[in-house]
Protein backbone atom coordinates (compact mmCIF):
# COMPACT_ATOMS: atom_id res chain seq x y z
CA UNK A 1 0.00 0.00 0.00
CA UNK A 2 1.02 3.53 -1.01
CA UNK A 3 1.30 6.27 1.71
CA UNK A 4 1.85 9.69 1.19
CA UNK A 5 3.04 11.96 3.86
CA UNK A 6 2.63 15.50 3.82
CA UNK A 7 5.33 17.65 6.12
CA UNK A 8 7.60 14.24 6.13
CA UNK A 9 10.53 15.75 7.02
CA UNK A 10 8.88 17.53 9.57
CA UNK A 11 9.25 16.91 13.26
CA UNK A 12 6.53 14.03 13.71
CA UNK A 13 6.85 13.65 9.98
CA UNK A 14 10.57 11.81 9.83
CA UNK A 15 9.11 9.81 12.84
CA UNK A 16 5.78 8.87 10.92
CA UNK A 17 7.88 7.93 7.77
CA UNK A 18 10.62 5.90 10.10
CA UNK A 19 7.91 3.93 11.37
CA UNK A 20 5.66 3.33 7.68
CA UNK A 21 9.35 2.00 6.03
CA UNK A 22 9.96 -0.49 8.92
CA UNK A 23 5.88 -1.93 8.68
CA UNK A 24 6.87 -2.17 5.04
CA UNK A 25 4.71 0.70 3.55
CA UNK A 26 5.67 2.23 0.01
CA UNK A 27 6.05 5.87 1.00
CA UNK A 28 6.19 9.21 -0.69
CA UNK A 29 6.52 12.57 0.85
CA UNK A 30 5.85 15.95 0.11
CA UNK A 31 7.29 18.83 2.08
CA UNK A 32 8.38 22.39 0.70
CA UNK A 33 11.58 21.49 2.52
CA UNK A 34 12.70 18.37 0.59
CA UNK A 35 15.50 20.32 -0.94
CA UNK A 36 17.19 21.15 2.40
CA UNK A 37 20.65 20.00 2.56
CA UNK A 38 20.35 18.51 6.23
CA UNK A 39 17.27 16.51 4.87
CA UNK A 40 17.98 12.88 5.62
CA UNK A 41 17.08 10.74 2.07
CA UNK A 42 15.24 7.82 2.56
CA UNK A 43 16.10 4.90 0.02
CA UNK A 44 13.13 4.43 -2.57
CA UNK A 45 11.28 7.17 -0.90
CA UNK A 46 10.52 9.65 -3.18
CA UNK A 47 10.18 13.77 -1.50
CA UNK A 48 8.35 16.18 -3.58
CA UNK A 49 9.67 19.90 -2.42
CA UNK A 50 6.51 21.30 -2.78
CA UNK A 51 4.40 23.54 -0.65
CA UNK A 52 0.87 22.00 0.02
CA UNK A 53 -0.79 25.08 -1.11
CA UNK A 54 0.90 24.59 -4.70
CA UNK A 55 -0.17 22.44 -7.82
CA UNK A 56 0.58 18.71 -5.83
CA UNK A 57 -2.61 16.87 -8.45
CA UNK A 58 0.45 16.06 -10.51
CA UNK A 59 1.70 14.69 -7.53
CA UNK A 60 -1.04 12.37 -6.78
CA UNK A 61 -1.09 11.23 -10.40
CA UNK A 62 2.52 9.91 -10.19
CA UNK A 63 1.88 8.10 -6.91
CA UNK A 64 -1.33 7.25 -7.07
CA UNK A 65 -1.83 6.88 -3.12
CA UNK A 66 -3.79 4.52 -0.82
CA UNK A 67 -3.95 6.65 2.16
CA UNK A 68 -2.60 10.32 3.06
CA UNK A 69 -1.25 11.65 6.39
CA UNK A 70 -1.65 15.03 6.43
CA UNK A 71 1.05 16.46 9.40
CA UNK A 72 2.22 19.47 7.20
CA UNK A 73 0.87 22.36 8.89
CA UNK A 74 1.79 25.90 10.63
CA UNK A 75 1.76 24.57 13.67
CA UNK A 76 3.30 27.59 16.01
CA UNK A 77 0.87 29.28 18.52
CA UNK A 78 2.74 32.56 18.68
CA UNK A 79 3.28 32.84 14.92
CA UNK A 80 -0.55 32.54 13.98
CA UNK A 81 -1.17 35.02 16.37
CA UNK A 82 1.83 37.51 14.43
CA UNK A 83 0.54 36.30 11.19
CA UNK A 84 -2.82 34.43 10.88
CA UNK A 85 -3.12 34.87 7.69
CA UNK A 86 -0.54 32.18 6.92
CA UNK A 87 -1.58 30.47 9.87
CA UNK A 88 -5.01 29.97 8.06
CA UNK A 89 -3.29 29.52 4.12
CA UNK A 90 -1.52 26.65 5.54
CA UNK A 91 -3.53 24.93 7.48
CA UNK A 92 -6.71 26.01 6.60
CA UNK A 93 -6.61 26.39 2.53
CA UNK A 94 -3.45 23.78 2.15
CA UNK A 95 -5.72 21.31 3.77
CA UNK A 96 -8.63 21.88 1.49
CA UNK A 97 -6.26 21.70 -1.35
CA UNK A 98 -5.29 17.92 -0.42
CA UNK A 99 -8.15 17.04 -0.30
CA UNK A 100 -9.13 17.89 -3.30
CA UNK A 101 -6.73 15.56 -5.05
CA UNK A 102 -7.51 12.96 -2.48
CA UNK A 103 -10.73 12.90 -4.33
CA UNK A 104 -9.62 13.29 -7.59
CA UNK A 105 -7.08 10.17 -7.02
CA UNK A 106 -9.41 8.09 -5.12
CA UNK A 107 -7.41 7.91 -1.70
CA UNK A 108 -9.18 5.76 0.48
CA UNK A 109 -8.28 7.44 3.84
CA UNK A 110 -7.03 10.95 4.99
CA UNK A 111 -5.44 10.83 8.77
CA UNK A 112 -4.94 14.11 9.46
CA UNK A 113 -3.30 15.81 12.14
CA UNK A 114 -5.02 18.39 14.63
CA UNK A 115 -4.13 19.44 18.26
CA UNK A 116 -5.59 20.00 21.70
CA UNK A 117 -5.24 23.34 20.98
CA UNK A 118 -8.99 23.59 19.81
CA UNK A 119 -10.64 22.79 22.75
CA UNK A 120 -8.87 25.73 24.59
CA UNK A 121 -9.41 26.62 28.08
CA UNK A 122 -10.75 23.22 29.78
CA UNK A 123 -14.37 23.28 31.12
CA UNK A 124 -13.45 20.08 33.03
CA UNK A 125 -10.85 17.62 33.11
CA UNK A 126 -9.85 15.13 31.24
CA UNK A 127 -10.59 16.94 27.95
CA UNK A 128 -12.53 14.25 25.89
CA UNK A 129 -13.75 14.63 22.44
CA UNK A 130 -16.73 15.78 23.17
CA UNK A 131 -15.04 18.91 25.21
CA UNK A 132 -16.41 21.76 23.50
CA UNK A 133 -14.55 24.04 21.16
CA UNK A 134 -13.39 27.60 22.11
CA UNK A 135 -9.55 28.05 21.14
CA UNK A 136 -7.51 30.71 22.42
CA UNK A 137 -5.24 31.07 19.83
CA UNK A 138 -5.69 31.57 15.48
CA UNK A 139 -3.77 28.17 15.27
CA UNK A 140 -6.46 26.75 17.19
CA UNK A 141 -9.04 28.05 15.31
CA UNK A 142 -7.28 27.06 11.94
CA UNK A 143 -7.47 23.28 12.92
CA UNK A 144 -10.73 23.49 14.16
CA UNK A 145 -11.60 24.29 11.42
CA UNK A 146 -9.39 22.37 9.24
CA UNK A 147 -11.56 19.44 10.94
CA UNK A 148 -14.33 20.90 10.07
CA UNK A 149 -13.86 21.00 6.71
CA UNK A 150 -12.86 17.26 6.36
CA UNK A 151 -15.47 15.93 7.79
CA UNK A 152 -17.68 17.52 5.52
CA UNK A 153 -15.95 17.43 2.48
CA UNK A 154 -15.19 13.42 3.52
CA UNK A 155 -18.57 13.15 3.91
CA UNK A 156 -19.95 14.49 1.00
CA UNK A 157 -17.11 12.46 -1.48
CA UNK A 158 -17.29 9.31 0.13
CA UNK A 159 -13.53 9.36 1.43
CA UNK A 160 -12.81 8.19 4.92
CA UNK A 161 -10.59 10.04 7.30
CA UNK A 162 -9.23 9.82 10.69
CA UNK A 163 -8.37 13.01 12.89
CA UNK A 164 -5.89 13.29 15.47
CA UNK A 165 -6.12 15.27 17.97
CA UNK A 166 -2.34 15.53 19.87
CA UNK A 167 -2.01 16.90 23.36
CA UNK A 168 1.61 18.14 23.90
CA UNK A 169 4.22 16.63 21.72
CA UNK A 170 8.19 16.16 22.71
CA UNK A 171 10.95 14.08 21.31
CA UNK A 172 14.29 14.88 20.40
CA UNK A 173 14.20 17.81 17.24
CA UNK A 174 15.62 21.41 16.56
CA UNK A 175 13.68 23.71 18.87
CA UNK A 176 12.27 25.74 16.15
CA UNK A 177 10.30 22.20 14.87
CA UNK A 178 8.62 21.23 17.84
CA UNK A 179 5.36 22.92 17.63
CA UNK A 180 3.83 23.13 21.06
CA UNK A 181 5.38 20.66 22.46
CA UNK A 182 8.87 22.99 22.43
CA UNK A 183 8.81 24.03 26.51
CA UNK A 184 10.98 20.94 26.60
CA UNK A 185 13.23 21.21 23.42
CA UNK A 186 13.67 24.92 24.99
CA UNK A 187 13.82 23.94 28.67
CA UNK A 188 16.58 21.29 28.13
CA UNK A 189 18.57 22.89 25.60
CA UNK A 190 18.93 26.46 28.40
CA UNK A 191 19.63 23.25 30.95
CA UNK A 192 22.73 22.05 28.94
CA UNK A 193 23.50 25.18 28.58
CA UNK A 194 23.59 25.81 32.46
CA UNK A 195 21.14 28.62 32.11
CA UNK A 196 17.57 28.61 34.17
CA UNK A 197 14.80 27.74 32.48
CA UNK A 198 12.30 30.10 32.06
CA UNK A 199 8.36 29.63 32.93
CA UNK A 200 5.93 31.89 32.33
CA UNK A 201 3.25 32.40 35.27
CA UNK A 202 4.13 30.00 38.51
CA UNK A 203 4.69 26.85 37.23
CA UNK A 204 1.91 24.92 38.38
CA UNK A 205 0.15 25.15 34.47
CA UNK A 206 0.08 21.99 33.59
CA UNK A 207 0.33 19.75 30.53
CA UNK A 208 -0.07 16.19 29.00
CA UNK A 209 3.13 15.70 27.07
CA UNK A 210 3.31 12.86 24.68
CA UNK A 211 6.63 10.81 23.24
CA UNK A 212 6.33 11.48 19.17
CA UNK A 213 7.42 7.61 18.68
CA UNK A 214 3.59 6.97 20.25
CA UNK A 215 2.62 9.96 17.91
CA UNK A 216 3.69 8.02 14.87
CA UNK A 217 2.20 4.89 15.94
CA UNK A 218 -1.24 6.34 16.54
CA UNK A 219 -0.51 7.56 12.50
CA UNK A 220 0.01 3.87 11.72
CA UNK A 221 -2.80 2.83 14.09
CA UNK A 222 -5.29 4.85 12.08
CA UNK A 223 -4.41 3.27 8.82
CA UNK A 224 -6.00 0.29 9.56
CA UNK A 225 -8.83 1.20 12.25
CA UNK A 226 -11.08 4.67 13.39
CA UNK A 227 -12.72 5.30 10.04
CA UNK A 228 -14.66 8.54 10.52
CA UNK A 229 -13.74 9.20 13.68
CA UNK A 230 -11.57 11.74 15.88
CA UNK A 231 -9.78 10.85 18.80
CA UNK A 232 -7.31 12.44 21.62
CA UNK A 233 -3.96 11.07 21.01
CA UNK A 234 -2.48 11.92 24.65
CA UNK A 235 -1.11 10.03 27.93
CA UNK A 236 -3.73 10.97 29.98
CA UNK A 237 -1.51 12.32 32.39
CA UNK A 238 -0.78 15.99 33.65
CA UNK A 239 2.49 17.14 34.54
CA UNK A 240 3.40 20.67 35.93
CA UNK A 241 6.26 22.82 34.60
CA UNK A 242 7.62 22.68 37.96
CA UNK A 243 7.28 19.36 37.79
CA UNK A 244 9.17 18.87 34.08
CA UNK A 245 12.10 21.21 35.54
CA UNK A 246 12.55 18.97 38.35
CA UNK A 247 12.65 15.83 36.52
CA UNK A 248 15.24 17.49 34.08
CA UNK A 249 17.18 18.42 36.46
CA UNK A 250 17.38 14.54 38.23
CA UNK A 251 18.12 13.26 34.92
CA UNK A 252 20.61 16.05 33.94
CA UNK A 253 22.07 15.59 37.88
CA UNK A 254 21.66 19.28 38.10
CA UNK A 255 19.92 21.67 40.58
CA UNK A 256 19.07 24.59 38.17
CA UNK A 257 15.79 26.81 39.73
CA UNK A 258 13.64 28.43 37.20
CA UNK A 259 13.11 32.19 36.34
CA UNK A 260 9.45 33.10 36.57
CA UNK A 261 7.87 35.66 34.36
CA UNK A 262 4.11 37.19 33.90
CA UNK A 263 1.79 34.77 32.71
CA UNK A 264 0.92 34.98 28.49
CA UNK A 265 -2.21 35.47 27.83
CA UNK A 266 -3.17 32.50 25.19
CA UNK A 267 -1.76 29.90 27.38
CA UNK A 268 -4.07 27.03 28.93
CA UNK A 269 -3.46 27.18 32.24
CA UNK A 270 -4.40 23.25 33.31
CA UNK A 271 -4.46 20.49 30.15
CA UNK A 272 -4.64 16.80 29.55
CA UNK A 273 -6.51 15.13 27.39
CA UNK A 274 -8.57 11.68 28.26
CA UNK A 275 -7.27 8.81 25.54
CA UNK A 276 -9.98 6.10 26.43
CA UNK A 277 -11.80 6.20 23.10
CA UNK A 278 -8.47 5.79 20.97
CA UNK A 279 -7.41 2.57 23.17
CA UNK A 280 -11.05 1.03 22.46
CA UNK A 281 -11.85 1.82 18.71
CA UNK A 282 -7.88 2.78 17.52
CA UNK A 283 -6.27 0.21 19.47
CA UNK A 284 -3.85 2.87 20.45
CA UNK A 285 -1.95 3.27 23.66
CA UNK A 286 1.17 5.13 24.57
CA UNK A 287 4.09 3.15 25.87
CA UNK A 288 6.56 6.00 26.42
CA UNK A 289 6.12 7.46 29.93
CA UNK A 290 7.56 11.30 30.30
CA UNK A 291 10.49 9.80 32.07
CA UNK A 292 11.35 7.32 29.28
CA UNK A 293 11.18 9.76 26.57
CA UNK A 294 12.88 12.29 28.27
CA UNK A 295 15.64 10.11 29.43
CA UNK A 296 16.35 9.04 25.61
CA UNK A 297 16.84 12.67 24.82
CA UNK A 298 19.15 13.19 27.27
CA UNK A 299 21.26 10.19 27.21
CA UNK A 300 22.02 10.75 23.27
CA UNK A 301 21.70 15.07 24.09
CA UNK A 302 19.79 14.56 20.84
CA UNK A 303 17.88 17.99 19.99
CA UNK A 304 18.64 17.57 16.51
């Protein structure tokens, strides 16, 4: 079976695409970044540099694809709020564009990636799907409705899809790549660096990070099962900021205290999302607790 991966040299993306070549997928990718000379070539895995808001029907026609992952996205809180109109061209108008050749190529399944993002300040906890909607930030609102648009438009055309819904994603990238999930790219890398890490409001804000290797398995998970459906892809577990500094700081054997600045405005201040429905009808469930993924990272220092 044929997969194409938009954003697959993206953060989650190489992960996604690690995991589809080793279950013995045919993959493709495209990502406006497949020219990049730190991009890591996969063998017979063809990467279309191509931004998902261009002409990519001719891209379609040469691979003719079973299923599409959609991960290629803005995906930066404080950069849709600087600029939402790109915010909402990329996630918003690039995601109506693939799906228009994923009905004019017959795909049989979008997965597509969304966030917690969209249910914004929690009305109760754990956040389940049926949370409702009221996102703080444009990003939020741009995958909101991004999900609104594929279930619709997947209705109408007969297509299934699958949509994702990621609390806080961490694993070892390039600060600058990992989305909202970054407080621990950025809180490790000022570790190493001997310098305090720095929390906005008191540290007690809380938030349900996820490993991205369980992030590309859910991906994988969806192929197969959760036609039509959206699920929280999450750990079901809250962890403070105060909490995250002091487990760096065990596994770094350092005592570094945090600098504490006024709260930001479109941050959640409590978060973490209830996964039930994904174990029952994905037959997903994390394996990485924050300890194990964290202590990966810093036993390779991998942030890149």
């Amino acid at each position: 079976m044929k997969v194409l991966v938009t954003g697959g040299i993206g953060f989650i993306g190489t992960h996604v695409v690690t995991e589809l070549i080793k279950n013995n997928y045919d993959v493709a990718i495209i990502d406006n970044r497949c020219n990049d000379e730190h991009y890591n070539h996969y063998v017979n895995v063809a990467c279309y540099s191509v931004d998902i808001n261009d002409y990519v029907d001719r891209i379609f026609e040469i691979e003719r694809p079973d299923y599409v992952i959609h991960l290629a996205a803005q995906v930066d809180v404080n950069q849709s709020i600087a600029d939402p109109g790109q915010d909402a061209r990329s996630n918003i108008l690039g995601t109506i564009n693939i799906l228009e050749s994923c009905k004019k190529y017959d795909v049989k399944k979008l997965i597509f990636s969304s966030s917690a993002a969209i249910y914004g300040e929690p009305v109760y906890l754990p956040i389940d799907e049926n949370h409702p909607q009221d996102p703080l930030s444009f990003y939020g609102i741009s995958k909101r409705t991004a999900e609104n648009y594929i279930a619709t438009y997947c209705g109408i055309n007969k297509i299934n899809y699958t949509i994702l819904r990621y609390s806080n994603v961490y694993g070892p990238a390039p600060i600058e790549n990992n989305g909202e999930g970054n407080v621990i790219s950025i809180f490790l890398q000022q570790m190493l660096d001997g310098e305090s890490p720095t929390i906005f409001g008191n540290g007690d804000q809380t938030r349900d990070f996820i490993y991205v290797k369980d992030i590309a398995a859910a991906n994988l998970a969806a192929i197969e099962h959760g036609n039509n459906q959206i699920f929280n892809i999450s750990t079901n577990t809250q962890t403070s900021l105060n909490e995250l500094v002091t487990l760096l700081n065990k596994l770094l054997a350092k005592v570094i205290k945090p600098v504490y600045l006024e709260n930001r405005n479109a941050d959640v201040k409590h978060s973490y999302l209830m996964n039930e429905k994904a174990t029952e009808q994905l037959k997903f469930k994390p394996i990485y607790s924050l300890e194990q993924g964290l202590t990966y990272i810093v036993q390779n220092k991998n942030l890149n």
